[in-house]
Protein backbone atom coordinates (compact mmCIF):
# COMPACT_ATOMS: atom_id res chain seq x y z
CA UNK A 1 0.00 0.00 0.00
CA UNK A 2 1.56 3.34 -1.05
CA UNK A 3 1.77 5.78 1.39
CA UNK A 4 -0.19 9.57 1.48
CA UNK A 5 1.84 12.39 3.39
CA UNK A 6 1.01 15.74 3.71
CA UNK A 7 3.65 17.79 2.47
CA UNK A 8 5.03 20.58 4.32
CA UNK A 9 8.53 21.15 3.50
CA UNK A 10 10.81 23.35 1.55
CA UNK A 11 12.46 20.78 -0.38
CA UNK A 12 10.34 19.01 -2.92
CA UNK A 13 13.59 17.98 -5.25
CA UNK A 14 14.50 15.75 -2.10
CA UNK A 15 11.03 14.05 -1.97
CA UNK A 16 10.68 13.26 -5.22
CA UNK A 17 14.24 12.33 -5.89
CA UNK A 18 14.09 8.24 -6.00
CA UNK A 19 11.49 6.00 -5.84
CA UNK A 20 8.08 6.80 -7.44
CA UNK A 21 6.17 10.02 -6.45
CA UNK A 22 2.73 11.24 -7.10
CA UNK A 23 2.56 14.77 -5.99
CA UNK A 24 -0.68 15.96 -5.45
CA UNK A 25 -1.34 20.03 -5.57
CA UNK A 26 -4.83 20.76 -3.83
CA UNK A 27 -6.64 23.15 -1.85
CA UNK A 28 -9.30 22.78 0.76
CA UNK A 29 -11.68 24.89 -0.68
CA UNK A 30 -11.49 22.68 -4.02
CA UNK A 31 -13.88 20.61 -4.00
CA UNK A 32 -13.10 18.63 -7.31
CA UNK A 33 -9.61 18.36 -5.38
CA UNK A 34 -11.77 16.34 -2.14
CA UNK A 35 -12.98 13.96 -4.82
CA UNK A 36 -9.62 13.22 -5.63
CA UNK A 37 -8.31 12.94 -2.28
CA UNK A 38 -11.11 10.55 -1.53
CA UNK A 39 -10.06 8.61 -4.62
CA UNK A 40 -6.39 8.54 -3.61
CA UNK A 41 -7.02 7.02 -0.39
CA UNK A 42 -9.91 4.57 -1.10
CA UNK A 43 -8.60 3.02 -4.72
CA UNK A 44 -5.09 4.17 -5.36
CA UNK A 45 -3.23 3.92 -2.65
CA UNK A 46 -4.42 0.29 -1.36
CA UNK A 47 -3.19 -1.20 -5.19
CA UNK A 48 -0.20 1.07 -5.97
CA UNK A 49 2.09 -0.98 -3.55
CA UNK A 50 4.80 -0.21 -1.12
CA UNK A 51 7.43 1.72 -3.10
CA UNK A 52 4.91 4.65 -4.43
CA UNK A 53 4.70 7.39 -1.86
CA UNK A 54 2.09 10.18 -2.58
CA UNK A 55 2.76 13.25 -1.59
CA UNK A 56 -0.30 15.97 -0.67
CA UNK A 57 1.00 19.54 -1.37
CA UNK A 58 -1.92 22.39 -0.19
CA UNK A 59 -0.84 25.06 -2.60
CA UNK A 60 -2.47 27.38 -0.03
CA UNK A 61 0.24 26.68 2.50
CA UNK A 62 3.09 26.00 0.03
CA UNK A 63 2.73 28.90 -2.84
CA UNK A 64 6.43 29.09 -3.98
CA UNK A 65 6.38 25.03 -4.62
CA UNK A 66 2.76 25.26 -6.90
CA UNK A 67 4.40 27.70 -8.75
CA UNK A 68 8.42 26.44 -9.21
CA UNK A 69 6.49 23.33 -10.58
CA UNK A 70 4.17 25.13 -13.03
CA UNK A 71 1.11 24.65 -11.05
CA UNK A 72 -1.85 27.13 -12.84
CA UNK A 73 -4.77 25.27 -11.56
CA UNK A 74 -5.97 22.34 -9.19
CA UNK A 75 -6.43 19.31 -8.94
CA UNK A 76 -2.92 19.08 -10.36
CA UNK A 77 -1.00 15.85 -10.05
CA UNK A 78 2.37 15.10 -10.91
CA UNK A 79 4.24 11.44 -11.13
CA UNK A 80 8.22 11.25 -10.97
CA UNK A 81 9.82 8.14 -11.18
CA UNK A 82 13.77 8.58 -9.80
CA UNK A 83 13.02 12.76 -9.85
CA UNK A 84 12.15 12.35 -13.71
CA UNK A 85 8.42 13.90 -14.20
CA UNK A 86 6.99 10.84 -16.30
CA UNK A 87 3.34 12.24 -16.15
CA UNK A 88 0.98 15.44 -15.08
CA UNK A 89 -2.74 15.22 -14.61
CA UNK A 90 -5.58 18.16 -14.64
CA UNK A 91 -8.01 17.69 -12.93
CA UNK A 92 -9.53 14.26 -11.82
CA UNK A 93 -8.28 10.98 -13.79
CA UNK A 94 -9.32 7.81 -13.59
CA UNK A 95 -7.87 5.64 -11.61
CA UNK A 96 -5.95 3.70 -14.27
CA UNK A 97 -4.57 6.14 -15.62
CA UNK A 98 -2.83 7.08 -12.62
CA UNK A 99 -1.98 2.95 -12.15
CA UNK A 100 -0.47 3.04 -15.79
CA UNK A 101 1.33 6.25 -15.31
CA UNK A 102 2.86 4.65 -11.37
CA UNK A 103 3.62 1.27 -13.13
């Protein structure tokens, strides 16, 4: 089961740097964003297995990281594999595409 942490920190590069990473830039008053959380925890992160971490970025509390990464609007998720972006979502996907993009 991957793992969801709320992301706090200065230092993005480090998170994402090995392993595989799905950032997820959100906001509390987004409410297409709480679908996706909801999704995250109930079907994504039970199958996506032990070495995918997902990382929950509130762009309200962490401006400067939503935009060094590009972020214009949310839901916004990225996936790096080995800090190499391999895919970006808007909006809400379905769930395999997220398992084909973390595979």
């Amino acid at each position: 089961m991957a793992t969801i942490t709320d992301f706090n920190g200065d230092d993005l590069q480090a998170a994402i740097a090995s392993g595989t990473v799905l950032v997820d830039f959100w906001a509390p008053w987004c409410g297409p964003c709480k679908s996706l959380g909801t999704m995250l925890e109930t079907h994504v992160a039970p199958k996506a297995g032990d070495d995918v971490s997902i990382l929950k970025v509130n762009i309200d509390e962490n401006q400067e990281l939503a935009a060094e990464f590009g972020i214009q609007s949310i839901p916004a998720l990225l996936v790096f594999k080995n800090g190499e972006q391999v895919a970006e979502f808007q909006g809400v996907p379905r769930p395999n595409e997220l398992f084909d993009a973390l595979a």
